[in-house]
Protein backbone atom coordinates (compact mmCIF):
# COMPACT_ATOMS: atom_id res chain seq x y z
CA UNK A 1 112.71 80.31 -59.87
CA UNK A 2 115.21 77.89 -58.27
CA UNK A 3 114.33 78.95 -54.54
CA UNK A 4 110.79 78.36 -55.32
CA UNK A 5 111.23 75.07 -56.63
CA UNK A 6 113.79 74.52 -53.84
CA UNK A 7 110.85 75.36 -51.64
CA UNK A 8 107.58 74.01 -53.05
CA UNK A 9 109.65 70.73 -54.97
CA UNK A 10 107.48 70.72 -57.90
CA UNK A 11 105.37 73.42 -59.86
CA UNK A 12 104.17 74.21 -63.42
CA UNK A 13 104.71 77.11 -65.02
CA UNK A 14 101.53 78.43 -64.72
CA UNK A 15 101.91 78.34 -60.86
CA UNK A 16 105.45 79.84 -60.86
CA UNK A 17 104.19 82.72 -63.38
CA UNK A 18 101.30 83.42 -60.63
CA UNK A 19 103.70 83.01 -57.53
CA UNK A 20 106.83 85.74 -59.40
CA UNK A 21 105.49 87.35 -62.09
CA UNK A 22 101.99 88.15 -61.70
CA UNK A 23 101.46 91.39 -63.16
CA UNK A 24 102.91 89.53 -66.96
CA UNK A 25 99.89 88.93 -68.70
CA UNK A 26 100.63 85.68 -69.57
CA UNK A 27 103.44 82.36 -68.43
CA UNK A 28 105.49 83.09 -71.86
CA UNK A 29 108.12 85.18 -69.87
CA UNK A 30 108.35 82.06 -66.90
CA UNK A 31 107.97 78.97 -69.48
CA UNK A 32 111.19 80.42 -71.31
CA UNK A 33 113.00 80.89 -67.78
CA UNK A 34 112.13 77.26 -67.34
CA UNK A 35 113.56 76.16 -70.63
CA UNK A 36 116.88 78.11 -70.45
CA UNK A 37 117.05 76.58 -66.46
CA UNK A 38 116.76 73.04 -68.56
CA UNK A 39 119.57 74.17 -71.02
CA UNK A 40 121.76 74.40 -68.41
CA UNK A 41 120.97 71.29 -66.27
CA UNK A 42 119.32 73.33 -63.21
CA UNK A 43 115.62 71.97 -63.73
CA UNK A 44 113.82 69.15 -65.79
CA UNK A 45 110.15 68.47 -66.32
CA UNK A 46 109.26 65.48 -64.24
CA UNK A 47 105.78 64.76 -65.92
CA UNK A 48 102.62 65.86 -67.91
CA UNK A 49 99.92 66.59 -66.18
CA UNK A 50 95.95 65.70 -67.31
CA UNK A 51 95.29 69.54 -67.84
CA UNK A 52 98.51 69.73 -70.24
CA UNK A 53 100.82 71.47 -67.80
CA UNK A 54 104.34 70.28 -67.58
CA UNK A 55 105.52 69.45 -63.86
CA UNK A 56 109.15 71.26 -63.48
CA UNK A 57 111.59 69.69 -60.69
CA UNK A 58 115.25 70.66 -59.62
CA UNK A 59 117.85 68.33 -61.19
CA UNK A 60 120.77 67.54 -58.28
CA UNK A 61 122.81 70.25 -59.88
CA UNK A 62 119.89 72.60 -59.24
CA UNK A 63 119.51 71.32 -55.88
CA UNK A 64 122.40 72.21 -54.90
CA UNK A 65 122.38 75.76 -56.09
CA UNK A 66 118.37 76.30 -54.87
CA UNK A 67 120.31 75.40 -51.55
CA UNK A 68 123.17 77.60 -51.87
CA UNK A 69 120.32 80.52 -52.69
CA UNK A 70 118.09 79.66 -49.97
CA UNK A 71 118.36 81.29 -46.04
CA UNK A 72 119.48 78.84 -44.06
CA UNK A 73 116.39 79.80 -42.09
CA UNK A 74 114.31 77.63 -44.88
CA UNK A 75 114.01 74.37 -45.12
CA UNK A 76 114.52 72.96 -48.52
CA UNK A 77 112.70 69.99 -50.27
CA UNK A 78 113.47 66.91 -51.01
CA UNK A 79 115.38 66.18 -53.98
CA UNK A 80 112.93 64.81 -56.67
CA UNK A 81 115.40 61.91 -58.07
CA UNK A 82 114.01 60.86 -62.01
CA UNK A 83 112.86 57.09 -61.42
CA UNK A 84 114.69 54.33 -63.90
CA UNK A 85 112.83 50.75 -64.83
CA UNK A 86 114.62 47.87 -63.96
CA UNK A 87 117.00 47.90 -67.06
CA UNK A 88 118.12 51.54 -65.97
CA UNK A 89 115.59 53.30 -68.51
CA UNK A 90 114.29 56.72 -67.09
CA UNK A 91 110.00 56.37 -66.70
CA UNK A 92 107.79 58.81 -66.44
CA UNK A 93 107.23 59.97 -62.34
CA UNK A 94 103.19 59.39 -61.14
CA UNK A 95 103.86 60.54 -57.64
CA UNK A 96 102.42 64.09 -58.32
CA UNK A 97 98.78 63.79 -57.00
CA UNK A 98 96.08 66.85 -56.90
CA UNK A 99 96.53 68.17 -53.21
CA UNK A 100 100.06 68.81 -54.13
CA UNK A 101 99.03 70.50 -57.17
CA UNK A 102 96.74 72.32 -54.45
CA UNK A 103 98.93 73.12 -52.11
CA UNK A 104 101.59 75.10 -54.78
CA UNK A 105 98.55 77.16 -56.45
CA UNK A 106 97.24 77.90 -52.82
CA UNK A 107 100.93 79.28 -52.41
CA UNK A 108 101.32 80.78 -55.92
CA UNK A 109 97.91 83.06 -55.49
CA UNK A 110 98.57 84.54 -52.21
CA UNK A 111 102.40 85.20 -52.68
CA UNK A 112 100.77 86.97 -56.72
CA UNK A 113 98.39 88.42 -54.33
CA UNK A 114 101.24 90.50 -52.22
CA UNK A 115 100.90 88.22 -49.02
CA UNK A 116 104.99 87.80 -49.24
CA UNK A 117 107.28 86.10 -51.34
CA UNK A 118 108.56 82.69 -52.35
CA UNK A 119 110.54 82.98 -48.55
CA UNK A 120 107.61 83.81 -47.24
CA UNK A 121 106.55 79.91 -47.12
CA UNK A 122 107.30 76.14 -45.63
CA UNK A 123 105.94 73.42 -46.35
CA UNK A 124 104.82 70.47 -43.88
CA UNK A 125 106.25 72.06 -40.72
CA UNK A 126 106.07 70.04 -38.03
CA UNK A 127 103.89 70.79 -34.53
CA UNK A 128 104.68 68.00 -32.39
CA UNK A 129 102.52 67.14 -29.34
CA UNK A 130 102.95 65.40 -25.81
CA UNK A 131 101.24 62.48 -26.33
CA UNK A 132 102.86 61.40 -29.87
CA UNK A 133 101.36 62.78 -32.53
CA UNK A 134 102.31 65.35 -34.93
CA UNK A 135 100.32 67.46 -36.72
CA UNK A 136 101.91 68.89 -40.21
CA UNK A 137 100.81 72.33 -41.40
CA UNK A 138 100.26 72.11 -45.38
CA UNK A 139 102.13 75.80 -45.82
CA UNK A 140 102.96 77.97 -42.91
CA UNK A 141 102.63 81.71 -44.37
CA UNK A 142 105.05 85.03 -42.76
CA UNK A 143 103.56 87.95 -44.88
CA UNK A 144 104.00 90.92 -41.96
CA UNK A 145 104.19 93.81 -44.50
CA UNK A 146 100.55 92.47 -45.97
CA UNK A 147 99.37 92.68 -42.11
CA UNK A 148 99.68 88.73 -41.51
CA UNK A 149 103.12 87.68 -39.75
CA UNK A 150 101.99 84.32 -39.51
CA UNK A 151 99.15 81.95 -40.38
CA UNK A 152 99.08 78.58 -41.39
CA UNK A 153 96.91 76.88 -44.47
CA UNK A 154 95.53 73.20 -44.90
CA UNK A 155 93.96 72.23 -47.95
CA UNK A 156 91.03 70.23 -48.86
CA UNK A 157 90.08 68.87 -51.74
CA UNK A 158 86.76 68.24 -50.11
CA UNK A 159 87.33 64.16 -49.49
CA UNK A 160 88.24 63.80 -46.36
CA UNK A 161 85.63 64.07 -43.23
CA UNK A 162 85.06 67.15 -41.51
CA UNK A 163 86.03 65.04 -37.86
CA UNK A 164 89.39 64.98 -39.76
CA UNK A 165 89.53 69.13 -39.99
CA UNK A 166 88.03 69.81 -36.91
CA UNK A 167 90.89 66.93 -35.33
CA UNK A 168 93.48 69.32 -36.67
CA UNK A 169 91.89 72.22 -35.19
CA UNK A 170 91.99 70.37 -31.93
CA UNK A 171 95.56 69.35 -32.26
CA UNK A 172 96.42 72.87 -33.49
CA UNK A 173 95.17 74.40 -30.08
CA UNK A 174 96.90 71.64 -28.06
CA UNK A 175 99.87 73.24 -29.85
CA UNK A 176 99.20 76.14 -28.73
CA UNK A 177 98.59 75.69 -25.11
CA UNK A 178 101.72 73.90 -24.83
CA UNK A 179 103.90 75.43 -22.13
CA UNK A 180 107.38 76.99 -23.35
CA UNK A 181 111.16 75.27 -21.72
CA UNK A 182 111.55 76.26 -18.26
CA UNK A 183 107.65 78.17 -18.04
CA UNK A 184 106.62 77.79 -14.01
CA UNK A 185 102.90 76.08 -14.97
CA UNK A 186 101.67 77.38 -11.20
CA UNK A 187 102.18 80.94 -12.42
CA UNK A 188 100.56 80.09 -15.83
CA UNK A 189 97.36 78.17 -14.46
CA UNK A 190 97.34 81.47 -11.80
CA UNK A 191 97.28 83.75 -14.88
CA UNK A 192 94.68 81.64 -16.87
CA UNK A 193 92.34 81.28 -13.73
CA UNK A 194 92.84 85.21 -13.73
CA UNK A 195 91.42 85.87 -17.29
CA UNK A 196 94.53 87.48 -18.15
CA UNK A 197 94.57 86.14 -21.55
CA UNK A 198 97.24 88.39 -23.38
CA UNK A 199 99.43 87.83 -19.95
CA UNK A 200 99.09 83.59 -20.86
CA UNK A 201 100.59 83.61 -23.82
CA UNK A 202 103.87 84.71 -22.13
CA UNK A 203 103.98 81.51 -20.46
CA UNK A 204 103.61 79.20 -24.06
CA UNK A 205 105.57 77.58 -26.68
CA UNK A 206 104.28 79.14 -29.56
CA UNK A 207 105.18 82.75 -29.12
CA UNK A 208 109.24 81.13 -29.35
CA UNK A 209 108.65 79.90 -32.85
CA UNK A 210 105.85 82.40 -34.49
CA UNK A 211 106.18 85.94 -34.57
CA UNK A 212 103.70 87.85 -32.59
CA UNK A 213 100.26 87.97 -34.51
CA UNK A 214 99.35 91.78 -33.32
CA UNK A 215 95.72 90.58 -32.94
CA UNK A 216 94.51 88.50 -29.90
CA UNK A 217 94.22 84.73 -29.99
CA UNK A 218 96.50 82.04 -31.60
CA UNK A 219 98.19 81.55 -34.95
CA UNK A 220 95.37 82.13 -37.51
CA UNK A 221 94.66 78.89 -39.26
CA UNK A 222 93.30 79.07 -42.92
CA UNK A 223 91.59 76.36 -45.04
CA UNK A 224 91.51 76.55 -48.87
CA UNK A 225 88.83 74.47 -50.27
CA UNK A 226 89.01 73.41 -54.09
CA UNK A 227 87.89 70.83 -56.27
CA UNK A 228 83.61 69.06 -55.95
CA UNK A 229 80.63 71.60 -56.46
CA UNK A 230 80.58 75.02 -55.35
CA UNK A 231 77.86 73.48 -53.08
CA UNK A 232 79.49 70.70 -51.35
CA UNK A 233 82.27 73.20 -50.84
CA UNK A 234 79.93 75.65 -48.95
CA UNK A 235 78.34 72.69 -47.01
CA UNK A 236 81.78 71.51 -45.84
CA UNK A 237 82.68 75.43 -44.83
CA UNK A 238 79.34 75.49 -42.77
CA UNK A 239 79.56 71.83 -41.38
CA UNK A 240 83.17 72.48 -40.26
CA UNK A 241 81.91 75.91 -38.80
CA UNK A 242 79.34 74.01 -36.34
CA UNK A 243 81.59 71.16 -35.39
CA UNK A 244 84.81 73.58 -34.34
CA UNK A 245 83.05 76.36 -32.23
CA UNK A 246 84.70 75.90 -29.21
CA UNK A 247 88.09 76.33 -30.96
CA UNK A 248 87.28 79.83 -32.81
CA UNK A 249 84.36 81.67 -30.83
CA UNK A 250 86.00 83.18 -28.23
CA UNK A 251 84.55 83.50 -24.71
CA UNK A 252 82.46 86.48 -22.94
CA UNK A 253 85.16 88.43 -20.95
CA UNK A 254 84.78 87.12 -17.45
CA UNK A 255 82.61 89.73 -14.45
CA UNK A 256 81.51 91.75 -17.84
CA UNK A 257 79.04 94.34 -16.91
CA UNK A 258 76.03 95.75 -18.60
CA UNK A 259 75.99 96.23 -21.92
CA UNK A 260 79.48 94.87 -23.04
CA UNK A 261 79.11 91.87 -25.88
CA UNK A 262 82.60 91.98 -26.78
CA UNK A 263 84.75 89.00 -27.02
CA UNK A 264 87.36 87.71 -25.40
CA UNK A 265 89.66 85.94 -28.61
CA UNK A 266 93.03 85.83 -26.51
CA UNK A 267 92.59 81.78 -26.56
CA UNK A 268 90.77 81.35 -29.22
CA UNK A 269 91.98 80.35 -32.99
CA UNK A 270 90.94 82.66 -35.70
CA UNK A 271 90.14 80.11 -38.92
CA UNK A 272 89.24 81.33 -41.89
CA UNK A 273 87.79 79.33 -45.08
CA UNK A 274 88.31 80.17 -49.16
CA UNK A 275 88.05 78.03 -51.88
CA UNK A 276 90.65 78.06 -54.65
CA UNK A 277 87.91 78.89 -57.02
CA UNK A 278 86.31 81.77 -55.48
CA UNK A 279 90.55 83.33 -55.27
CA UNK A 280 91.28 82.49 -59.22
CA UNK A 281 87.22 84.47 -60.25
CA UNK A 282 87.88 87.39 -58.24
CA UNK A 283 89.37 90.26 -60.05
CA UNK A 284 91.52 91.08 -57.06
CA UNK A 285 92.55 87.75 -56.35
CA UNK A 286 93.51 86.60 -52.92
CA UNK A 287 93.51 90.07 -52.17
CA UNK A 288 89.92 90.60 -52.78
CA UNK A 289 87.01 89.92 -50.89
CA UNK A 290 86.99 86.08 -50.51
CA UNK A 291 87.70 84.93 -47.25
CA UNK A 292 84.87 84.24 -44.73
CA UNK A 293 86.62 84.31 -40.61
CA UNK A 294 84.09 81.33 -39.24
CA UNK A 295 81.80 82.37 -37.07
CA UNK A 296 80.75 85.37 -39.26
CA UNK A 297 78.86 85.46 -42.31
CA UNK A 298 80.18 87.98 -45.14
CA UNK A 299 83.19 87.63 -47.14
CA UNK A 300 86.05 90.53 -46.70
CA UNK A 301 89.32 91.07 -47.56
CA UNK A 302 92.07 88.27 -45.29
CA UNK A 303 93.17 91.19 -43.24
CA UNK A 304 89.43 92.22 -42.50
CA UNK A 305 88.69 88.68 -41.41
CA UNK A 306 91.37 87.89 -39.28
CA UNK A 307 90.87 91.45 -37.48
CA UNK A 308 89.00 91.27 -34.35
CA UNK A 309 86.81 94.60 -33.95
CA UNK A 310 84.25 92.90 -31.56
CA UNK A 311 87.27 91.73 -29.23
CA UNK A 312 89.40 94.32 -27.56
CA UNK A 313 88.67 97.20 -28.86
CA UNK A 314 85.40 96.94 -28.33
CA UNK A 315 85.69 96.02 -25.15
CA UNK A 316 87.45 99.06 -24.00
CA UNK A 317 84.72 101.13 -25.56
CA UNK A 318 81.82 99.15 -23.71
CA UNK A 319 83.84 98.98 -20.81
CA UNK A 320 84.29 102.96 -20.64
CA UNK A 321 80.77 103.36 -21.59
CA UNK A 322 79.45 100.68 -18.76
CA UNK A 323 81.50 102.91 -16.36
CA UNK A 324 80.13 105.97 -17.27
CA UNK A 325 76.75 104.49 -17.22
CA UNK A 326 77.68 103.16 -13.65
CA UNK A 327 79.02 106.55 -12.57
CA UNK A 328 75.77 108.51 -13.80
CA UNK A 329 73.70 105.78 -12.00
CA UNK A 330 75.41 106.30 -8.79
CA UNK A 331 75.14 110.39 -9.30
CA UNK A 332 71.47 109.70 -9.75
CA UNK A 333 71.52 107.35 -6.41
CA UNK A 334 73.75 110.38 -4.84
CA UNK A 335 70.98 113.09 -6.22
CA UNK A 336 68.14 111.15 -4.67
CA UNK A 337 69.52 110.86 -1.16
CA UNK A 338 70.74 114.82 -1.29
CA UNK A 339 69.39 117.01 1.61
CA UNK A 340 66.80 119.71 1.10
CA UNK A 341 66.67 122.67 3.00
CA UNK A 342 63.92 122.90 5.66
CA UNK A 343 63.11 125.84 5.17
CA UNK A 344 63.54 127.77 1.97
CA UNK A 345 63.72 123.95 0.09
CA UNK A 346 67.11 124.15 -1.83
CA UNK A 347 68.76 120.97 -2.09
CA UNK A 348 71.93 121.14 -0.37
CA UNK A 349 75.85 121.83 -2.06
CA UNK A 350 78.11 119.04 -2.57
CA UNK A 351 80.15 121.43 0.02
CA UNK A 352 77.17 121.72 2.68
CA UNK A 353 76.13 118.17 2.43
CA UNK A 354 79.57 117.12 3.22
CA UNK A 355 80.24 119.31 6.21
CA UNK A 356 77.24 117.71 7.82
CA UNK A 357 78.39 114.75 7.06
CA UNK A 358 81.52 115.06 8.25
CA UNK A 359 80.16 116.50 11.64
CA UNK A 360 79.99 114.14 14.28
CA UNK A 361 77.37 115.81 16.14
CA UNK A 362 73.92 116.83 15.73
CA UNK A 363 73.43 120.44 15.66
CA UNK A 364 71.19 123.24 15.29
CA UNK A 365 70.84 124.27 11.41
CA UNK A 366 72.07 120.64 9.94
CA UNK A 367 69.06 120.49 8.10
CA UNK A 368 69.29 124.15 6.67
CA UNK A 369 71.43 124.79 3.56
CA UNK A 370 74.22 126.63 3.30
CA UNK A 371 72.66 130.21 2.76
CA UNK A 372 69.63 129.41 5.45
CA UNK A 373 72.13 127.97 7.71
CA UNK A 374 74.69 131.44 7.10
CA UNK A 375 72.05 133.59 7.74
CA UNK A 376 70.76 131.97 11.02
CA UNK A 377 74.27 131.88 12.06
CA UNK A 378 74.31 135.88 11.31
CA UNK A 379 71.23 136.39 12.88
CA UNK A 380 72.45 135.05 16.22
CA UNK A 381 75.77 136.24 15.80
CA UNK A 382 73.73 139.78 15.59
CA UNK A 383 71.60 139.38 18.55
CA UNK A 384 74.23 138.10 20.61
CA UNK A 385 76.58 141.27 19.40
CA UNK A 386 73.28 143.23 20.42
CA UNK A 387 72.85 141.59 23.53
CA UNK A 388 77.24 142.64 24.77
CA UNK A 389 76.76 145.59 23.31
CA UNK A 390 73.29 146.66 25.15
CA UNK A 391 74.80 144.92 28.46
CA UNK A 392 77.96 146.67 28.14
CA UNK A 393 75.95 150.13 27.09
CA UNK A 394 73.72 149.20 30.50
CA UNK A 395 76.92 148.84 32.24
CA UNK A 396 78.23 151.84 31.14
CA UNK A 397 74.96 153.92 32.64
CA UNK A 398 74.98 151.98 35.69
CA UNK A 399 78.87 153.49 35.91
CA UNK A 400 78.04 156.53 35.11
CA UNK A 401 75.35 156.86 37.66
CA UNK A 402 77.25 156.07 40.60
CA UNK A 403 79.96 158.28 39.21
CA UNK A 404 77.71 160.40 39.45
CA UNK A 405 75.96 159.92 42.31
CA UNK A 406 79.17 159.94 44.30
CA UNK A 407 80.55 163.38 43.09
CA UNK A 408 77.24 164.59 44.12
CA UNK A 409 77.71 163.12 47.97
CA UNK A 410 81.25 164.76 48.22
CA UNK A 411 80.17 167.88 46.88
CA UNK A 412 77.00 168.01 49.57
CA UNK A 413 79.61 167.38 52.60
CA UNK A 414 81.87 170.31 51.42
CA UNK A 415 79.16 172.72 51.87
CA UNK A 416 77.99 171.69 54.70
């Protein structure tokens, strides 16, 4: 109770009881935390609200132990100080407004949801920018066991102009492209004008403060719409959708081939829109089915929508397939140009086609087939075998006549 208050400054009791204790049925078991953290000096109520809620704050005693109980790795709130009147008599605070009130119930539904833990937040973190301006995240969210190691939130109460959202956007991708200490911005622009999107990030600032997102693009950005009619609220989600495109879409990955409509998301930001309504009607909460990633039109779960199954993943798929639609093109190409036999019309073996190929001669029996081509070579190989061996049989004769023709000469002479 003190580290959330240490955290989130100032909270009701119905937003702690959703942010610890979610699965209690009811605030009984928080509102009598509260009131034994007021017996001994640790918390006070700072105000009523208009919907009957008390508004609980950390005295300086409980300040300093919210502190002591906090990681040094979080940065604590303010101290809320109770405000005197001018003859030292304590008044009643008016400083809490609705978009603070927003901001803590935003918090309190997503940690009751399972998307972390008091810890798991910060509030008003600071992204500062080149040319002087700083752009303040309303929560920054580190739920990694619920799938989402980072993602920060703004909240809207739906009065200010949607040029003021899509400005953050901007500024949030500014952020992002901003070059880490030390990063050699040749190498990075060689990178970028490579497509090598994953290989960019390497080069930025952001990776050094956020954990890895283990889904291409940025930092997800959420924003949590509340208060107005359920209308205006939709009409703000789908104005804000049109004016930001260039911030969320994506791009076609670049010298894509046939077939392949995946996208490339690896400098892109992946926004998603809820309203605080639509999380406190569904049964599941923010774990249900009530975020909507822009650019798409059905609701899912936050896990669903910040997934990218029409980015990489699909792309690998297409890619294979394009290549095996390539390769089966170029067989077909290959088929069409094979050799057919001249005489008995086989098309020629892979084997036969090359050794012609590889020949650098033309020769008798290159456009026979293998078979054709064997037995031509057997036929002349036979004749010529028949032609030595009826030479050398003609030969032999010839010998043998004059052998024999001589013996008969010598045996003539004797008897004479």
């Amino acid at each position: 109770m003190l580290r959330a208050l240490g955290i989130f400054q100032r909270a009701t009791a119905d937003q702690l009881w959703r942010m610890l204790r979610p699965t209690d049925r009811h605030d009984r078991i928080t509102r009598d935390t509260l009131n034994a953290l007021k017996d001994s000096g640790l918390v006070r109520v700072e105000t009523r609200l208009e919907s009957g809620h008390q508004l609980w704050v950390l005295t300086e005693k409980g300040h300093k132990e919210a502190k002591l109980l906090l990681p040094k790795t979080v940065r604590i709130s303010a101290l809320r100080k109770p405000p005197f009147d001018a003859e030292g008599r304590p008044v009643e605070s008016d400083g809490y407004d609705e978009h603070a009130a927003a901001v803590t119930s935003t918090a309190a539904v997503l940690t009751g949801a399972g998307f972390g833990t008091p810890l798991s937040w910060q509030t008003e973190i600071a992204h500062k920018l080149p040319y002087g301006y700083t752009q303040y995240a309303d929560l920054t969210m580190r739920a990694p066991d619920a799938g989402v190691p980072a993602m920060l939130l703004e909240v809207d109460r739906v009065n200010e102009p949607v040029d003021d959202l899509v400005d953050k956007l901007r500024r949030y991708t500014d952020w992002f492209e901003l070059l880490a200490p030390k990063a050699d911005p040749n190498k990075e622009k060689a990178v970028r004008n490579d497509h090598l999107g994953a290989k960019v990030q390497e080069f930025r600032l952001w990776p050094r403060i956020y954990p890895a997102t283990g889904r291409e693009g940025y930092v997800p950005v959420a924003f949590v719409f509340t208060g107005k009619t359920a209308a205006q609220r939709e009409s703000r989600m789908r104005r804000l959708e049109e004016a930001s495109r260039r911030y969320f879409a994506g791009e076609p990955y670049p010298g894509r081939g046939e077939g392949i409509t995946a996208v490339d998301y690896h400098q892109a930001v992946p926004v998603v829109v809820t309203e605080l309504e639509r999380i406190t009607a569904d049964p599941a909460g923010a774990a249900g089915k009530v975020w909507r990633r822009l650019g798409r039109d059905e609701w899912q779960t936050l896990t669903e929508a910040l997934d990218n199954p029409d980015g990489d993943r699909l792309y690998l798929v297409q890619w294979r397939e394009a290549k095996r639609r390539q390769a089966e093109r170029e067989a077909a190409e290959r088929e069409a140009q094979r050799p057919v036999c001249a005489r008995c019309g086989t098309k020629f073996t892979d084997a036969r086609w090359q050794s012609v190929r590889q020949s650098s001669w033309r020769s008798t029996g290159d456009d026979l087939c293998g078979p054709c081509w064997k037995e031509d070579v057997g036929r002349a190989e036979a004749e010529r075998v028949a032609r030595r061996q009826a030479e050398e049989a003609a030969a032999r004769e010839a010998a043998e006549a004059e052998e024999r023709a001589r013996k008969g000469r010598g045996l003539f002479g004797r008897r004479r």
